[in-house]
C-alpha atoms as a PDB file:
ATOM      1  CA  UNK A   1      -0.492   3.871  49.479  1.00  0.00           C
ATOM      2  CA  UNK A   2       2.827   2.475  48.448  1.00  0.00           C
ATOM      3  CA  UNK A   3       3.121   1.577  44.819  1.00  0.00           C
ATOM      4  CA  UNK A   4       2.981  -1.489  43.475  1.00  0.00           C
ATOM      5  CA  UNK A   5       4.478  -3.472  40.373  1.00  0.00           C
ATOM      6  CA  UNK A   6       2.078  -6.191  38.457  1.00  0.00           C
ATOM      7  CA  UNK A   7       3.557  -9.355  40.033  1.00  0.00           C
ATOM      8  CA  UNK A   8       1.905 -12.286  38.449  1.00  0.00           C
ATOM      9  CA  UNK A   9       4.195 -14.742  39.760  1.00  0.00           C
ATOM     10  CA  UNK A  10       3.330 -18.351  39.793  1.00  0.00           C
ATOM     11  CA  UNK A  11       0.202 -17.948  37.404  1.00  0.00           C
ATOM     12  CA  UNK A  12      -0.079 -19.907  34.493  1.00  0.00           C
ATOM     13  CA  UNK A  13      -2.133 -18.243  31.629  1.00  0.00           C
ATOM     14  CA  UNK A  14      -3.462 -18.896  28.139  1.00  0.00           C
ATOM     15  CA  UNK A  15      -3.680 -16.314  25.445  1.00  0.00           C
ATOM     16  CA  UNK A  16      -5.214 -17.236  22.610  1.00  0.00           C
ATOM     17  CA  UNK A  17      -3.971 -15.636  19.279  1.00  0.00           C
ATOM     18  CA  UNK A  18      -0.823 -14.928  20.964  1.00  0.00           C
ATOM     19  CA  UNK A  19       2.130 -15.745  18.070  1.00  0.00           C
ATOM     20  CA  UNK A  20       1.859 -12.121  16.883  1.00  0.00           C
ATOM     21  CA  UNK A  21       0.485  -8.581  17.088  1.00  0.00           C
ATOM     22  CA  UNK A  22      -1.260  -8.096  20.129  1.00  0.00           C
ATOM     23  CA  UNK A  23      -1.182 -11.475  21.345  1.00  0.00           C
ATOM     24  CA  UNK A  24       2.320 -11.584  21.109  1.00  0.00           C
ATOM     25  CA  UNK A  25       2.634  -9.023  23.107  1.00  0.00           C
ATOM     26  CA  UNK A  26       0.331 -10.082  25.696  1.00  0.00           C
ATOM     27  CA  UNK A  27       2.140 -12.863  26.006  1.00  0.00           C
ATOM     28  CA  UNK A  28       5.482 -11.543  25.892  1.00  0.00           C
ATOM     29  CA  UNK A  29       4.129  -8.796  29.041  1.00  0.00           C
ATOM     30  CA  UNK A  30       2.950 -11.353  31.074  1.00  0.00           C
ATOM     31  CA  UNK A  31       6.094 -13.457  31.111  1.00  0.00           C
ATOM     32  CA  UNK A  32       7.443 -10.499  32.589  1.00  0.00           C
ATOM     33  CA  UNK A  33       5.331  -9.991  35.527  1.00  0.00           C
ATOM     34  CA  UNK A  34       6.246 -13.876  36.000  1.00  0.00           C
ATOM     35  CA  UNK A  35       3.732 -15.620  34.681  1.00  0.00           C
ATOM     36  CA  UNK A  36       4.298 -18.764  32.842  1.00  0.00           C
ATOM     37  CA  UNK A  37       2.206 -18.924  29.626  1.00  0.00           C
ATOM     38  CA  UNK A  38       0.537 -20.953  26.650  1.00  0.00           C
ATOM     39  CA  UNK A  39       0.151 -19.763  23.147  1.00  0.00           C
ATOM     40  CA  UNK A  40      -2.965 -20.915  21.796  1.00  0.00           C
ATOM     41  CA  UNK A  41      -2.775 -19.941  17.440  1.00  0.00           C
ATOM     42  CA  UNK A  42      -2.547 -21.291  13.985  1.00  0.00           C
ATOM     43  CA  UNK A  43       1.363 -20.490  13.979  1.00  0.00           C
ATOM     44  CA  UNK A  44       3.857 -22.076  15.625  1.00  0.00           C
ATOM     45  CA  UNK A  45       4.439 -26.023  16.043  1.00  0.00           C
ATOM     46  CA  UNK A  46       1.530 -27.367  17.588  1.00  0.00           C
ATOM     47  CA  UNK A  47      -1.161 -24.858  15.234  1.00  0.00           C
ATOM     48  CA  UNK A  48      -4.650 -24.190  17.498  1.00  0.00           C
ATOM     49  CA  UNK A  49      -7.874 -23.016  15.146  1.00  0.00           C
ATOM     50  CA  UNK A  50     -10.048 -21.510  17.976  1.00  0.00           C
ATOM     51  CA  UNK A  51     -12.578 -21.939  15.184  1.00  0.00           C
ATOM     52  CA  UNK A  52     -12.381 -25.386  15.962  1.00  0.00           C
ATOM     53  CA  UNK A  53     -14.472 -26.720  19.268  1.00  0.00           C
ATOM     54  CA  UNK A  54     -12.440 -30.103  19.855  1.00  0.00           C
ATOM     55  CA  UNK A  55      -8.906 -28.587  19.025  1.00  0.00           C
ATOM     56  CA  UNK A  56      -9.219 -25.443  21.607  1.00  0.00           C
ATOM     57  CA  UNK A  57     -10.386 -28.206  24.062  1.00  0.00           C
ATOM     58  CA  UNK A  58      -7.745 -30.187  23.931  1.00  0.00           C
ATOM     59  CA  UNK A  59      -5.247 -27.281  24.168  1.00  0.00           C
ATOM     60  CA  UNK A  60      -6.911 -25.913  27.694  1.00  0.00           C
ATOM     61  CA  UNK A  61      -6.920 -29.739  28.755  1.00  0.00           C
ATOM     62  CA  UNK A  62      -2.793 -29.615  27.797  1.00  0.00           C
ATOM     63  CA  UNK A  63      -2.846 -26.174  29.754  1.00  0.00           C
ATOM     64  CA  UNK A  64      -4.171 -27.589  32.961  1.00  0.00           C
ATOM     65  CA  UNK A  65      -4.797 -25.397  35.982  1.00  0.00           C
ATOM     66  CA  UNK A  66      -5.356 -21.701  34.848  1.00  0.00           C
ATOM     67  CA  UNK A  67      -4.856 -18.177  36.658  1.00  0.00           C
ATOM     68  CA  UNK A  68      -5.612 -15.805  33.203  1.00  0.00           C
ATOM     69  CA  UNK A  69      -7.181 -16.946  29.750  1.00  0.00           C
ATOM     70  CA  UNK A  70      -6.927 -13.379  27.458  1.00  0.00           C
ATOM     71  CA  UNK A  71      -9.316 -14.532  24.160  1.00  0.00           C
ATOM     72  CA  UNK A  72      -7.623 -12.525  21.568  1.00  0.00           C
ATOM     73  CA  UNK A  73      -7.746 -14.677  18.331  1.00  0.00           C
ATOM     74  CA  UNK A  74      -9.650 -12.719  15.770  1.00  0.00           C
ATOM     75  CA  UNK A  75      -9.440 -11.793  12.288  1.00  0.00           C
ATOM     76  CA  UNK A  76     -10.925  -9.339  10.071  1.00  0.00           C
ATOM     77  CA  UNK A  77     -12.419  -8.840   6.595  1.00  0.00           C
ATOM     78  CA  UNK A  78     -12.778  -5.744   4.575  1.00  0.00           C
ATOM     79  CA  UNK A  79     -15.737  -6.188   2.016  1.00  0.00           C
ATOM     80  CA  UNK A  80     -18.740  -3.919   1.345  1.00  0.00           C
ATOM     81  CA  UNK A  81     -22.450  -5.549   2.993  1.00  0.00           C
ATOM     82  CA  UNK A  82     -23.636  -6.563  -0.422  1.00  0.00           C
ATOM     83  CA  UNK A  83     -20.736  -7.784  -1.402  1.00  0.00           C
ATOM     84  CA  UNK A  84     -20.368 -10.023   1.869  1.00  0.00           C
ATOM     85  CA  UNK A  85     -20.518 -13.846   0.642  1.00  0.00           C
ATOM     86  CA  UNK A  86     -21.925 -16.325   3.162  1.00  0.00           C
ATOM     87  CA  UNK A  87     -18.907 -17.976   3.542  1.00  0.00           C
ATOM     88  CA  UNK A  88     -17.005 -14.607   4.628  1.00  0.00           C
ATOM     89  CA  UNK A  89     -19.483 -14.158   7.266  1.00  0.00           C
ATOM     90  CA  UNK A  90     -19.760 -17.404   9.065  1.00  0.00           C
ATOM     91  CA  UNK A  91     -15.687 -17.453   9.009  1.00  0.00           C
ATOM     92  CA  UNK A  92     -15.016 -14.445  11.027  1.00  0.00           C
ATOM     93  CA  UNK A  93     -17.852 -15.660  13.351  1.00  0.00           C
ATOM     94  CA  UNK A  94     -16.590 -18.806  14.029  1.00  0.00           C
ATOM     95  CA  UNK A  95     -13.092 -16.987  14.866  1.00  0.00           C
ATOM     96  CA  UNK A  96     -13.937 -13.983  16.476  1.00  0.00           C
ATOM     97  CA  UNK A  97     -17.186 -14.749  18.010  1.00  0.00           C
ATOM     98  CA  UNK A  98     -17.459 -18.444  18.707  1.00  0.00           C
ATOM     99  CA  UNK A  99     -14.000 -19.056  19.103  1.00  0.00           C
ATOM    100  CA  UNK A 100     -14.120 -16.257  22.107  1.00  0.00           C
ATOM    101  CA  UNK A 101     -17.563 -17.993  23.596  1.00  0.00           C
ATOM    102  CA  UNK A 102     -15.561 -21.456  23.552  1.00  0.00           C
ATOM    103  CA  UNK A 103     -12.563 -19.682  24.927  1.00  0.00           C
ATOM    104  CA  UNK A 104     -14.702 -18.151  28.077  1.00  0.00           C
ATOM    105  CA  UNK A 105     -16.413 -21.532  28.317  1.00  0.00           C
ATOM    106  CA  UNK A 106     -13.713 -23.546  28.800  1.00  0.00           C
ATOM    107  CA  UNK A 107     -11.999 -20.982  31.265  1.00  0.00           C
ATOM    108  CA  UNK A 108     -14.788 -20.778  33.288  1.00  0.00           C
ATOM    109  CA  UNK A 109     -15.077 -24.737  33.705  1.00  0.00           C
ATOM    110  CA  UNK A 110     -11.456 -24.692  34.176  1.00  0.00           C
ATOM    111  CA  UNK A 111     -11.508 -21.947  37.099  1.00  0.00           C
ATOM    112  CA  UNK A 112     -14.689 -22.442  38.997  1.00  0.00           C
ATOM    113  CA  UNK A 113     -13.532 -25.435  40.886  1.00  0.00           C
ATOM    114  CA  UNK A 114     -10.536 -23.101  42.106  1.00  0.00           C
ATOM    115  CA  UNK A 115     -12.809 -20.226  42.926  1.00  0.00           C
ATOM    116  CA  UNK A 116     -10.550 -17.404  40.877  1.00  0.00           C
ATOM    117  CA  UNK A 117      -9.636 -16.302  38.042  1.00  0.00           C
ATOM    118  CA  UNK A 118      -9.277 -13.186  35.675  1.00  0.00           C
ATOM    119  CA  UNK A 119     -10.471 -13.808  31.704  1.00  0.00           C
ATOM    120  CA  UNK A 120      -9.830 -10.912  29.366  1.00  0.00           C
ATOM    121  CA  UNK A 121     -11.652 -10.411  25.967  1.00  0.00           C
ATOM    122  CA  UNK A 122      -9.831  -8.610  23.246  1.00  0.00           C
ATOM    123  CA  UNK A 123     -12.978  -6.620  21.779  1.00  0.00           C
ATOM    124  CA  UNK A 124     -12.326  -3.164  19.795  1.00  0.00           C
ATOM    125  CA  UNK A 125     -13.784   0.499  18.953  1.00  0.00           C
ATOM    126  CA  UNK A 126     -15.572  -1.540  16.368  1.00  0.00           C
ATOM    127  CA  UNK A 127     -17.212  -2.878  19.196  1.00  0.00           C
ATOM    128  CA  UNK A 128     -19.513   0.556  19.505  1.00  0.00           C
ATOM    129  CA  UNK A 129     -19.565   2.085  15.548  1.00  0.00           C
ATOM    130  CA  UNK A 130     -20.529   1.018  12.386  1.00  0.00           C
ATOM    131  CA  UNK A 131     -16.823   1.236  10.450  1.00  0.00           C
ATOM    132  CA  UNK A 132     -17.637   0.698   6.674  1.00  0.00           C
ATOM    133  CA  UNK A 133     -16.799  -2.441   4.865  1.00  0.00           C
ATOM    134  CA  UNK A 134     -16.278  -4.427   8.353  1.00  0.00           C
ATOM    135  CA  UNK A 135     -20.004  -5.340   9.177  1.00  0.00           C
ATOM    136  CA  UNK A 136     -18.768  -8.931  10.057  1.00  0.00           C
ATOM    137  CA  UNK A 137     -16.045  -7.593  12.029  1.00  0.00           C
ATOM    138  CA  UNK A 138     -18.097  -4.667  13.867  1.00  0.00           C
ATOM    139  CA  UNK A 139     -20.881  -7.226  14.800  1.00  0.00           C
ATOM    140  CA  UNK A 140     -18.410  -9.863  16.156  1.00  0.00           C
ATOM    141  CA  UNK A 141     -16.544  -7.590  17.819  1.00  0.00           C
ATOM    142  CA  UNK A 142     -20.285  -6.495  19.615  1.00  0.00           C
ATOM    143  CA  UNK A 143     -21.065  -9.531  20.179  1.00  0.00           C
ATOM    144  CA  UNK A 144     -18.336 -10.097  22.656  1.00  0.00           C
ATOM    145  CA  UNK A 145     -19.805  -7.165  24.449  1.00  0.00           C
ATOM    146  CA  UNK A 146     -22.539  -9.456  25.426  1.00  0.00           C
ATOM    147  CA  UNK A 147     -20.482 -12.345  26.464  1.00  0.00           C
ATOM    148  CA  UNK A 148     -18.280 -10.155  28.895  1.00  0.00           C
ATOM    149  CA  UNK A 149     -21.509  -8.367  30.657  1.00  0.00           C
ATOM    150  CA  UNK A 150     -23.142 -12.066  31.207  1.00  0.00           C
ATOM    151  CA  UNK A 151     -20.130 -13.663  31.992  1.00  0.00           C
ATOM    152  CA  UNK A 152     -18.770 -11.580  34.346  1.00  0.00           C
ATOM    153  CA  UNK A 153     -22.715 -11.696  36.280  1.00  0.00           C
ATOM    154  CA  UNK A 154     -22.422 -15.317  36.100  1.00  0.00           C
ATOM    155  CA  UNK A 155     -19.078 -15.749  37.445  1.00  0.00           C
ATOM    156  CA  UNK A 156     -18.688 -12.895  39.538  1.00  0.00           C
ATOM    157  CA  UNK A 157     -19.930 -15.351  42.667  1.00  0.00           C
ATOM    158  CA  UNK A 158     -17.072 -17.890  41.841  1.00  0.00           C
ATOM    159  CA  UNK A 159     -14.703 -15.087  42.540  1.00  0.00           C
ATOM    160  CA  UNK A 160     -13.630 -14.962  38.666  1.00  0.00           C
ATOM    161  CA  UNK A 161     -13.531 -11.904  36.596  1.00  0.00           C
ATOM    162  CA  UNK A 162     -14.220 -10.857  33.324  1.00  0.00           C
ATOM    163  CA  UNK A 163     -13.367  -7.370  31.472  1.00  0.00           C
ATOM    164  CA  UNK A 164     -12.063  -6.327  28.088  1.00  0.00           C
ATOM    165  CA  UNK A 165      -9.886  -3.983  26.323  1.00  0.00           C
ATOM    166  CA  UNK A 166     -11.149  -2.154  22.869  1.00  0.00           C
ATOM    167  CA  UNK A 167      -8.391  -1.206  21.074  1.00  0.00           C
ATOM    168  CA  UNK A 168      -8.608   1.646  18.671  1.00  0.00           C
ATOM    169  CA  UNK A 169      -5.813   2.013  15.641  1.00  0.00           C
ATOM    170  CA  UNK A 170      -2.742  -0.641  16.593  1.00  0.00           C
ATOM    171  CA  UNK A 171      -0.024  -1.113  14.281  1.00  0.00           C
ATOM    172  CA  UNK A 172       0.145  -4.688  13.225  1.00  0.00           C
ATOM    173  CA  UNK A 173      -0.220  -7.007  10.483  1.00  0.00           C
ATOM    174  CA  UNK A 174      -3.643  -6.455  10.137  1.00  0.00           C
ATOM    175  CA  UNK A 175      -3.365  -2.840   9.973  1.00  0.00           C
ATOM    176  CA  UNK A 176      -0.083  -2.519   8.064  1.00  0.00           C
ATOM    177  CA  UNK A 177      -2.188  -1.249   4.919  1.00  0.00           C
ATOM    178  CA  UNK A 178      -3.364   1.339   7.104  1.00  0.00           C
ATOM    179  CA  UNK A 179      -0.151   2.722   8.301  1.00  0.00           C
ATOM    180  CA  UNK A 180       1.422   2.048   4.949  1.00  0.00           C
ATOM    181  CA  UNK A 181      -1.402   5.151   3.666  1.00  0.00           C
ATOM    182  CA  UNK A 182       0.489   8.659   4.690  1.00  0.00           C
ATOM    183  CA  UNK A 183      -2.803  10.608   3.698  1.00  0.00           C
ATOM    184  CA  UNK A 184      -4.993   7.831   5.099  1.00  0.00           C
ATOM    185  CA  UNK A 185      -3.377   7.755   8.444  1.00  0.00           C
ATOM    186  CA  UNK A 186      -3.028  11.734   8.541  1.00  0.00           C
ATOM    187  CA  UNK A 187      -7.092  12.036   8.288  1.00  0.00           C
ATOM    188  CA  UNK A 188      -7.520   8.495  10.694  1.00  0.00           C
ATOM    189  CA  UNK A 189      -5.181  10.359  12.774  1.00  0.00           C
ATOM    190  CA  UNK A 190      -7.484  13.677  12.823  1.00  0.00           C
ATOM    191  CA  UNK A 191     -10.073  12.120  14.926  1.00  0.00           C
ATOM    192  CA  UNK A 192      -7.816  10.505  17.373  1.00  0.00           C
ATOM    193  CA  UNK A 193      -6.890  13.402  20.562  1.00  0.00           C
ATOM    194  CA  UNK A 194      -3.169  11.521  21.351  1.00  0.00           C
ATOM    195  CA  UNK A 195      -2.463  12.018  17.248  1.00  0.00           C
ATOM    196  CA  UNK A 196      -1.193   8.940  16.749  1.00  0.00           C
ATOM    197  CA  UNK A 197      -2.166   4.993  16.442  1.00  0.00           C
ATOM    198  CA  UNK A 198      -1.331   2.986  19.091  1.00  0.00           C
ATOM    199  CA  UNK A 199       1.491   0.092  19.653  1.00  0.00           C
ATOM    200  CA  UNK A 200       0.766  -3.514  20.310  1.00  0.00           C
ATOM    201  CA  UNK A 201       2.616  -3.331  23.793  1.00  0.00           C
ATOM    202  CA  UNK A 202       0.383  -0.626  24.985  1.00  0.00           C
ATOM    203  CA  UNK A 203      -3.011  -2.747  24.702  1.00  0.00           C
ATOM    204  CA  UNK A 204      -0.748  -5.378  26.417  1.00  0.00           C
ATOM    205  CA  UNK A 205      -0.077  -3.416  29.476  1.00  0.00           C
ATOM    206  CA  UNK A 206      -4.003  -2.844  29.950  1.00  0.00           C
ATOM    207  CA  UNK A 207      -4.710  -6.471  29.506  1.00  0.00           C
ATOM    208  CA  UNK A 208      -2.024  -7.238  32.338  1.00  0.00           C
ATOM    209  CA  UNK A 209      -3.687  -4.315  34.385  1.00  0.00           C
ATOM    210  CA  UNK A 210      -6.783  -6.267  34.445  1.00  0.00           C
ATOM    211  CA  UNK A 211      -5.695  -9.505  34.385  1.00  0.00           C
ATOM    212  CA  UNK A 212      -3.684  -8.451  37.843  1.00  0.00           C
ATOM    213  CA  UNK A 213      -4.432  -8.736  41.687  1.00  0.00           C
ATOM    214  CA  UNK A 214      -4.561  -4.301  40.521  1.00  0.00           C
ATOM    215  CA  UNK A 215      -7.707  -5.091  38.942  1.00  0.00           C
ATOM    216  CA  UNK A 216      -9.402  -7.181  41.936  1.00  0.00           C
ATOM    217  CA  UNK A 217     -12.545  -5.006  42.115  1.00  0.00           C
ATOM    218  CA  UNK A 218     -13.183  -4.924  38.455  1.00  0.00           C
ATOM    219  CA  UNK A 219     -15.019  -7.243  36.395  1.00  0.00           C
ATOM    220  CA  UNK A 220     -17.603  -6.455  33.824  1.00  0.00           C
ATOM    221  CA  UNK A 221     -15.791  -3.591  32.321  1.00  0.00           C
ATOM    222  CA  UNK A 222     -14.735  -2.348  28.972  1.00  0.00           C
ATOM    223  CA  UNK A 223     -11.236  -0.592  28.911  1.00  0.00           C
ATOM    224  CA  UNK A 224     -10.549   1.821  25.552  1.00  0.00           C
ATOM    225  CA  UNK A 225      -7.059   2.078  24.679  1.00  0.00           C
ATOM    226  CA  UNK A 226      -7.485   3.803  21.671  1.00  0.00           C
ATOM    227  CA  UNK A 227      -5.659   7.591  22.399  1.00  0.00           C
ATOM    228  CA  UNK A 228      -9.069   8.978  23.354  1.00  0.00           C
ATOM    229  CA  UNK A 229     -10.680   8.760  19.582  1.00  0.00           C
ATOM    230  CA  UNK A 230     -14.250   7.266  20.981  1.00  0.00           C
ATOM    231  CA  UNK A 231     -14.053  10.223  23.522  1.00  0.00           C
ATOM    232  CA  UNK A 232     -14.115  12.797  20.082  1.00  0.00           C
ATOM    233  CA  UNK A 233     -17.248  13.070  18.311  1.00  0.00           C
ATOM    234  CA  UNK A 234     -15.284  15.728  15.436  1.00  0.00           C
ATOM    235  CA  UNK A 235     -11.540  16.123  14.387  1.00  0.00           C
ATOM    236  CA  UNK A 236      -9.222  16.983  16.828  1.00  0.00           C
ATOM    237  CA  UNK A 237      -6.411  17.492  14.983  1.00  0.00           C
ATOM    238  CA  UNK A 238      -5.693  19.924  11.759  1.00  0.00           C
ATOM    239  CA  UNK A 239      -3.065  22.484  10.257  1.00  0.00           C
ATOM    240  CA  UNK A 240      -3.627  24.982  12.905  1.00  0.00           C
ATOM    241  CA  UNK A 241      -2.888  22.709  16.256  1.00  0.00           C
ATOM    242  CA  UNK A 242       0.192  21.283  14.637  1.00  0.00           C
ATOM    243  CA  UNK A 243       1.611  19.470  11.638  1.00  0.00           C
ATOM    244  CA  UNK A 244       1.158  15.814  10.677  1.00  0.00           C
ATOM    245  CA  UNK A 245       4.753  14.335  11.052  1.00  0.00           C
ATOM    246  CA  UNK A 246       4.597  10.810   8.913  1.00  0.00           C
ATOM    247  CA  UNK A 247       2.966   8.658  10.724  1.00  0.00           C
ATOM    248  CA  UNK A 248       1.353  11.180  13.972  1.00  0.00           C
ATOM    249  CA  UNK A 249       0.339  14.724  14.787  1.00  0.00           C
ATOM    250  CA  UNK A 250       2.756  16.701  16.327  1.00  0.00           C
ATOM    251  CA  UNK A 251       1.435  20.296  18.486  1.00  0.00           C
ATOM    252  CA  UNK A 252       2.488  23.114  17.272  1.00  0.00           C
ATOM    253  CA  UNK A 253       4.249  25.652  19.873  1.00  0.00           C
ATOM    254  CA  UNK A 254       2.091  27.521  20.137  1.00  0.00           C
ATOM    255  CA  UNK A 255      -1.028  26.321  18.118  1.00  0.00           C
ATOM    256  CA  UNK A 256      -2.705  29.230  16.169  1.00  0.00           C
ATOM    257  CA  UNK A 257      -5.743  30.323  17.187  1.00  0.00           C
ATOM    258  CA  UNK A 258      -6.460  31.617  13.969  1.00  0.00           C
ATOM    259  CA  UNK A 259      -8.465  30.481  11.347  1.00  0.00           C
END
């Protein structure tokens, strides 16, 4: 089999949360498989709450005719379960949760009539553990989990398909305190086989994968790119494999086998 390059050439597609981090880069990767896309986000000159029902509407009604929707808008909140005010709560559902269910919605009324279409949800490692201080986050980020699986049953027969990356450690804004923490990230870092946190343009690239004509016989699937740290119940990494080198792990040549 001859290899192929993602070609996404006259597709128009809509990525919601797409002014920065991931979405940005989403964006920014499918423009250069050539499709032609619409940022749907709070930045930028015409600002798009997915939060809001009537605002996202009108944006996929601007959009028109669709090929790929990724629903990657999402925020997060770090605050300890009693400490958790209503408020908090219902927030990051409406923008991670409900905003994603409108998001599919909409898609899915926009591509059924045209019998195709691939819709990526941007879901997490959070998605499967119980990370302290993020209960909001975690659960929205399950929940999606359970709009992929019936979505992609539901819309399988319409020849439309639905997957999802979950995205371990990625360096953007929301993370900057993270990587900004040299002890913090050298123990994150333990746990994660690759040593390192990930890049905003390498979650891109999967979401491309499966928003491609490469993807055509998946749907329904969950894609980790998060350097292998779900596939490692213990720490990987200490002072004996290598050395932590300011921001990743780097092997040493040869690692002891000594304790």
């Amino acid at each position: 089999m001859r290899l192929m390059r993602i070609s996404l050439d006259g597709q128009r597609a809509l990525v919601t949360g797409g002014a920065r981090g991931i979405g940005a880069a989403t964006a920014g990767a499918l423009r250069a498989c050539g499709a032609e896309v619409i940022v749907v986000d709070r930045l930028g000159d015409a600002p798009v709450d997915v939060a809001d029902p009537q605002a996202l509407e009108d944006a996929f009604a601007r959009a028109g005719a669709l090929d790929v929707v990724v629903a990657n808008a999402g925020a997060t909140l770090f605050r300890r379960l009693d400490e958790m005010v209503d408020e908090d709560w219902r927030r990051l559902l409406d923008i991670n949760l409900t905003g994603a269910f409108h998001t599919v919605r909409l898609a899915a009324r926009v591509m059924k009539p045209r019998r195709r279409g691939a819709i990526v949800l941007a879901a997490s490692t959070n998605s499967f553990d119980g990370e302290a201080d993020l209960a909001a986050y975690n659960a929205t980020k399950a929940g999606l989990l359970g709009i992929l699986r019936t979505a992609s049953n539901e819309l399988g027969p319409w020849g439309i398909r639905v997957n999802a990356v979950c995205p371990g450690l990625i360096r953007t804004d929301l993370t900057a305190g993270h990587f900004a923490q040299p002890q913090l990230l050298k123990d994150y870092c333990r746990h994660i086989p690759l040593g390192r946190g990930g890049a905003p343009e390498e979650v891109a690239l999967a979401i491309v994968f499966l928003a491609s004509p490469l993807a055509s016989y998946i749907t329904g699937a969950t894609l980790l790119v998060d350097g292998g740290q779900m596939a490692a119940k213990f720490g990987i990494w200490d002072e004996r494999m290598g050395r932590f080198a300011g921001d990743h792990w780097e092997l040493a040549d040869p690692p002891s086998t000594t304790a």
